[in-house]
Protein backbone atom coordinates (compact mmCIF):
# COMPACT_ATOMS: atom_id res chain seq x y z
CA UNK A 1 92.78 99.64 119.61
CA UNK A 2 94.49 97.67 116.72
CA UNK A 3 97.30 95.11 117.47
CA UNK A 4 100.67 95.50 115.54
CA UNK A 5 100.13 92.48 113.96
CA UNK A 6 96.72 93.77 112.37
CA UNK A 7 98.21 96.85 111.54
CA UNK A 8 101.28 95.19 109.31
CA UNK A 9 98.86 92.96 108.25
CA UNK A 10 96.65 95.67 106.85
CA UNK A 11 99.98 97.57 105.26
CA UNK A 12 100.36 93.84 104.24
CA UNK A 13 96.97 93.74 102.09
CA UNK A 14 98.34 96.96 100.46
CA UNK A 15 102.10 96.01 99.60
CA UNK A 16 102.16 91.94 99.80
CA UNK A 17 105.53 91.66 98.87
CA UNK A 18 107.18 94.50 101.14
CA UNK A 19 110.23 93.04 102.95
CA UNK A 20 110.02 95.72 105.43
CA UNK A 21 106.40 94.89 106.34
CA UNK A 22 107.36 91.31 106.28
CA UNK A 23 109.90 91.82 108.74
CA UNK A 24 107.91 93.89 110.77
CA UNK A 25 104.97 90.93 110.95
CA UNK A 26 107.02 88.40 110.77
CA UNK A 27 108.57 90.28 113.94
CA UNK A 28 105.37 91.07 115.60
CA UNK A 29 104.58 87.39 115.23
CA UNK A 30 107.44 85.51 116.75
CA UNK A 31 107.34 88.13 120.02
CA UNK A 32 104.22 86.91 120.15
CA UNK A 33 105.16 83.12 119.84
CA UNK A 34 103.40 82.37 116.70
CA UNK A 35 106.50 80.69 114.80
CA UNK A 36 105.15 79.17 111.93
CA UNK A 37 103.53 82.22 110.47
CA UNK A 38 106.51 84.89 111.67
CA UNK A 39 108.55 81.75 109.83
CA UNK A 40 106.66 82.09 106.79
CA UNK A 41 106.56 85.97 106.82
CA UNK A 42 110.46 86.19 107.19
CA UNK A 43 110.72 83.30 104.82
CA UNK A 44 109.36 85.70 102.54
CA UNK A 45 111.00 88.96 103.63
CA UNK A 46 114.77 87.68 102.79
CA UNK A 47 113.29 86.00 99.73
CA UNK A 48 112.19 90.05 98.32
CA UNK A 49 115.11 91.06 99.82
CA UNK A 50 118.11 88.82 99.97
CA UNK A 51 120.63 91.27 101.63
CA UNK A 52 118.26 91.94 104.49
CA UNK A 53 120.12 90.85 107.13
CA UNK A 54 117.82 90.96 110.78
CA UNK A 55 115.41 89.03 108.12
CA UNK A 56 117.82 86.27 108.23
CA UNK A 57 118.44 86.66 112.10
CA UNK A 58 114.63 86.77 113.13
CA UNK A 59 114.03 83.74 110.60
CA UNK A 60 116.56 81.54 112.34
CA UNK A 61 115.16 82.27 115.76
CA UNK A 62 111.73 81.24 114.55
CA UNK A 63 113.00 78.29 112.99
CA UNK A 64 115.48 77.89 116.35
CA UNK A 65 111.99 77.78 118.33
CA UNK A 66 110.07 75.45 116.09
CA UNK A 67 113.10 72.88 116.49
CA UNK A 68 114.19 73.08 112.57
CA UNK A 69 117.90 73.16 113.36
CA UNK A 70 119.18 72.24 110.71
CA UNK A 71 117.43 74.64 108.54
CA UNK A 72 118.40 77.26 111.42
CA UNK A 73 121.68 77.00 111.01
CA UNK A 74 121.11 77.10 107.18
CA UNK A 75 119.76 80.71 107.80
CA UNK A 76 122.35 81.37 110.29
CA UNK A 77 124.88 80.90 107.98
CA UNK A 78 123.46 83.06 105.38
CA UNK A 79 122.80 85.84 107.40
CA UNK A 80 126.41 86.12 109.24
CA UNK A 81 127.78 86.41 105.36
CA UNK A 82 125.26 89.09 104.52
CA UNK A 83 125.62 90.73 108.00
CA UNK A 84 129.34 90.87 107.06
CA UNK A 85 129.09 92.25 103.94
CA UNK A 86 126.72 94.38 105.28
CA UNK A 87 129.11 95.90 108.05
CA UNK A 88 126.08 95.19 110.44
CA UNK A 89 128.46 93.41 113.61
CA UNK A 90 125.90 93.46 116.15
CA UNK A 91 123.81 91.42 113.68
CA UNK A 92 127.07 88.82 113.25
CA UNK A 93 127.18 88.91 117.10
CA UNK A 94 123.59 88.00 117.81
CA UNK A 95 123.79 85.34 115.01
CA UNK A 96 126.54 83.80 116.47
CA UNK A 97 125.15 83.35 119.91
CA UNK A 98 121.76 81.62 118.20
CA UNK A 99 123.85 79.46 116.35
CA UNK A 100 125.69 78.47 119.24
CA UNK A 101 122.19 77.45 121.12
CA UNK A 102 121.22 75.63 118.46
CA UNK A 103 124.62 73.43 118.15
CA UNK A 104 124.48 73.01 122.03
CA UNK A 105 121.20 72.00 121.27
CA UNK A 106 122.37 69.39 118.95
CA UNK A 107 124.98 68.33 120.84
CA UNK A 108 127.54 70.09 117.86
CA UNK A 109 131.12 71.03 118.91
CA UNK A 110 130.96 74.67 118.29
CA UNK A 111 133.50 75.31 115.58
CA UNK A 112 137.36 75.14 116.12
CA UNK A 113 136.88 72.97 119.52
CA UNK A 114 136.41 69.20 120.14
């Protein structure tokens, strides 16, 4: 039986610049704890599509895992305005939490304390 990942990756040969199969790789990828390349798949998914808002959310995680905070919280950022925009709270929500980890991480003062 074919893994998910070879499946998006076949949809992937087909439609190379499809955010949605992006995602979905880039997705696939990071569950299974291959950063760099779900990094580089999501990279590319909010880069075809710049309003797509779990892109941005996935991305940072990746980033978030592969210890790139500061480019995390780059993507972070982006994706909590687009999330916004979007009307897509539980997006803003989950966002949040990650970029808490990742200031904690840091030792940052989360905003509007210390």
């Amino acid at each position: 039986m074919e893994s998910r990942v070879e499946m998006f990756n076949k949809l992937l040969d087909r439609d190379p610049e499809n955010p949605m199969v992006l995602y979905s790789l880039g997705s696939e990828l990071f569950k299974e704890g291959r950063y760099v390349e779900a990094r580089d798949r999501l990279r590319r998914a909010v880069e075809n599509k710049p309003d797509y808002s779990v892109a941005y959310r996935t991305l940072g995680r990746a980033l978030y895992e592969l210890e790139e905070d500061e480019e995390a919280l780059r993507i972070f950022a982006l994706g909590r305005g687009i999330a916004q925009e979007n009307g897509d709270l539980q997006t803003v929500k989950e966002i949040d939490v990650f970029t808490k980890r990742v200031q904690k991480r840091r030792g940052d003062s989360p905003a509007g304390e210390g």
